[in-house]
Protein backbone atom coordinates (compact mmCIF):
# COMPACT_ATOMS: atom_id res chain seq x y z
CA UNK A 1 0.00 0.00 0.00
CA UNK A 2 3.10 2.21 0.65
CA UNK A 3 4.33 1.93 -2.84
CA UNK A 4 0.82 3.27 -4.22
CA UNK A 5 0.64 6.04 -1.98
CA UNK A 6 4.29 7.64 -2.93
CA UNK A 7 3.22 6.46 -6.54
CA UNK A 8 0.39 8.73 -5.75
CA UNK A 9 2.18 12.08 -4.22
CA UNK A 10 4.98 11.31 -7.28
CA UNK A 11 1.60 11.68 -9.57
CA UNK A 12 0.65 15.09 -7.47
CA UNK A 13 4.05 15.98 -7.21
CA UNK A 14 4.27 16.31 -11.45
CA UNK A 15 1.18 17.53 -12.06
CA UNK A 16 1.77 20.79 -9.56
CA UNK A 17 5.05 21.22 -11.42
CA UNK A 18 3.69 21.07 -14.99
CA UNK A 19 0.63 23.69 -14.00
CA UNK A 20 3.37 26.19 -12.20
CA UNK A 21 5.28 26.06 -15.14
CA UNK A 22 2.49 27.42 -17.20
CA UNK A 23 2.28 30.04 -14.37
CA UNK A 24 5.63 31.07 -14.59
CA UNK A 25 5.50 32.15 -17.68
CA UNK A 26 4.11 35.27 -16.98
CA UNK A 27 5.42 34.85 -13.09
CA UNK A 28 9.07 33.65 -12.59
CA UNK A 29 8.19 33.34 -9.01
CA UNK A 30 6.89 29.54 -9.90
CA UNK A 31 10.19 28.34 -11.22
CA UNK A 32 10.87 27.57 -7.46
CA UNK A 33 7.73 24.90 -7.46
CA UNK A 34 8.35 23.94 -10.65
CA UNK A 35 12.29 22.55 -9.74
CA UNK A 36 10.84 21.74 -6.37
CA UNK A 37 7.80 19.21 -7.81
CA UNK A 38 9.88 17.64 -10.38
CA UNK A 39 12.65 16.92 -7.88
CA UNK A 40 9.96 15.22 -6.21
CA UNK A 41 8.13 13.47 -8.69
CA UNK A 42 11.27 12.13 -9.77
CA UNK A 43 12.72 11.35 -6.15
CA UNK A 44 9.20 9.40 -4.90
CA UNK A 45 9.16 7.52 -8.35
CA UNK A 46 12.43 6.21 -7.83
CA UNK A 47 11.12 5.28 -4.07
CA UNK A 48 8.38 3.66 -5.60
CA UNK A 49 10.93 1.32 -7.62
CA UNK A 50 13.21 0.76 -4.65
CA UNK A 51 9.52 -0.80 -2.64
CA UNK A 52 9.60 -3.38 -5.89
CA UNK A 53 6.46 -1.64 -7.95
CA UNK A 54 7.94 -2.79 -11.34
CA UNK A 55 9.22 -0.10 -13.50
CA UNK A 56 6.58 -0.33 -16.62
CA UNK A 57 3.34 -0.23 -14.32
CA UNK A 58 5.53 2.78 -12.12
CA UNK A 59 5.95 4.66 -15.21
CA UNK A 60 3.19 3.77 -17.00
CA UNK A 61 0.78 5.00 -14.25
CA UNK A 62 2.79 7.91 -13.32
CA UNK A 63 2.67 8.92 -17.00
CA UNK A 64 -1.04 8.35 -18.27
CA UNK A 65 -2.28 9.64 -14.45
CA UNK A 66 -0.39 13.22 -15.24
CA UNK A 67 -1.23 13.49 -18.55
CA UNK A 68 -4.88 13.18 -17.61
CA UNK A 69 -4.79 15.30 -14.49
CA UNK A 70 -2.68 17.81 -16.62
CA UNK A 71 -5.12 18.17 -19.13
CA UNK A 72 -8.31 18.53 -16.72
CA UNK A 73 -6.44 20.60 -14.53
CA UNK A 74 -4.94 23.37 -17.27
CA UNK A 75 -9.36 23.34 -18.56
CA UNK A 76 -10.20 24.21 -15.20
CA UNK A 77 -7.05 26.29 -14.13
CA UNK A 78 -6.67 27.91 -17.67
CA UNK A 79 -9.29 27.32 -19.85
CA UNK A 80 -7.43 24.99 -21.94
CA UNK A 81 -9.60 23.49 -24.34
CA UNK A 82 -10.92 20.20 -23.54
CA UNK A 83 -12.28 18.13 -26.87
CA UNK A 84 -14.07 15.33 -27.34
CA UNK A 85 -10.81 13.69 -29.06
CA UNK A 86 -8.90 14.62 -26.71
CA UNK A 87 -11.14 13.14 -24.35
CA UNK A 88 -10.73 9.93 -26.21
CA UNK A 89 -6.87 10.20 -26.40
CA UNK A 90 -7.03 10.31 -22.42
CA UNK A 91 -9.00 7.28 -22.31
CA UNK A 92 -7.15 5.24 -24.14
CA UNK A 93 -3.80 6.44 -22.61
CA UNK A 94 -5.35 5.21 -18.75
CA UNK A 95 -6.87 1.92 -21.08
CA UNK A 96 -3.25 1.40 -22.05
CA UNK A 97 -1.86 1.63 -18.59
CA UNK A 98 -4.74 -0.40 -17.12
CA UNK A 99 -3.29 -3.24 -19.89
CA UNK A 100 -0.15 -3.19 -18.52
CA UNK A 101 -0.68 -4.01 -15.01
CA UNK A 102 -2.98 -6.51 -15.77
CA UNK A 103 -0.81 -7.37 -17.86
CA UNK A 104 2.18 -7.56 -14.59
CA UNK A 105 -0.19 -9.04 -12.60
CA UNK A 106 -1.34 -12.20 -15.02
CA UNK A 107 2.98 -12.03 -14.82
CA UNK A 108 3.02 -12.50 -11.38
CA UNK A 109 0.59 -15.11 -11.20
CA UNK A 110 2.70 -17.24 -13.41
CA UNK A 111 5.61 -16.95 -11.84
CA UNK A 112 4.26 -17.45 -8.16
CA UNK A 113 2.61 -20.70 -9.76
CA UNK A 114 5.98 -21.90 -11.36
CA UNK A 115 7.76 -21.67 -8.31
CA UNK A 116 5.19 -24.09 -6.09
């Protein structure tokens, strides 16, 4: 449950970056939480690999999760536009992910099963 929850704040931690980085464009004052979320996206990913989440599902879910939350956020932060395709291209990016760990899972199985 660990793993998931720093997989989680790494998730936040990107997300806040890439949205202050939009803001400091016209505010330099954000640079500071835009350094400061990446250096922590980055640091609680690689804590998520170190507690043995394997690195495609880590990634994978990191990536699709902030792309999503990105691209609701920056429509509700800063009236990005918000289409129907690109509604589609969000689904299918979490669809992908959700692929993969089943995919890592239906892994796992197998090799817990070869082993008895």
């Amino acid at each position: 449950m660990r793993k998931w929850l720093m997989l989680a704040a790494a998730i936040a931690c990107e997300v806040t970056a890439t949205l202050a980085l939009r803001a400091a464009l016209d505010q330099p004052a954000w640079y500071a939480l835009v350094a400061a979320g990446y250096a922590g996206a980055f640091a609680l990913l690689g804590a998520v690999l170190r507690a043995g989440l394997g690195l495609g599902v880590a990634y994978g879910i990191w990536g699709a999760s902030g792309v999503a939350l990105t691209a609701l956020l920056a429509t509700a932060i800063y009236g990005d536009p918000l289409t129907g395709t690109m509604g589609l291209g969000i689904a299918l990016v979490i669809g992908g992910v959700l692929c993969v760990e089943l995919g890592a899972q239906a892994a796992h199985r197998r090799e817990a099963g070869a082993r008895r």
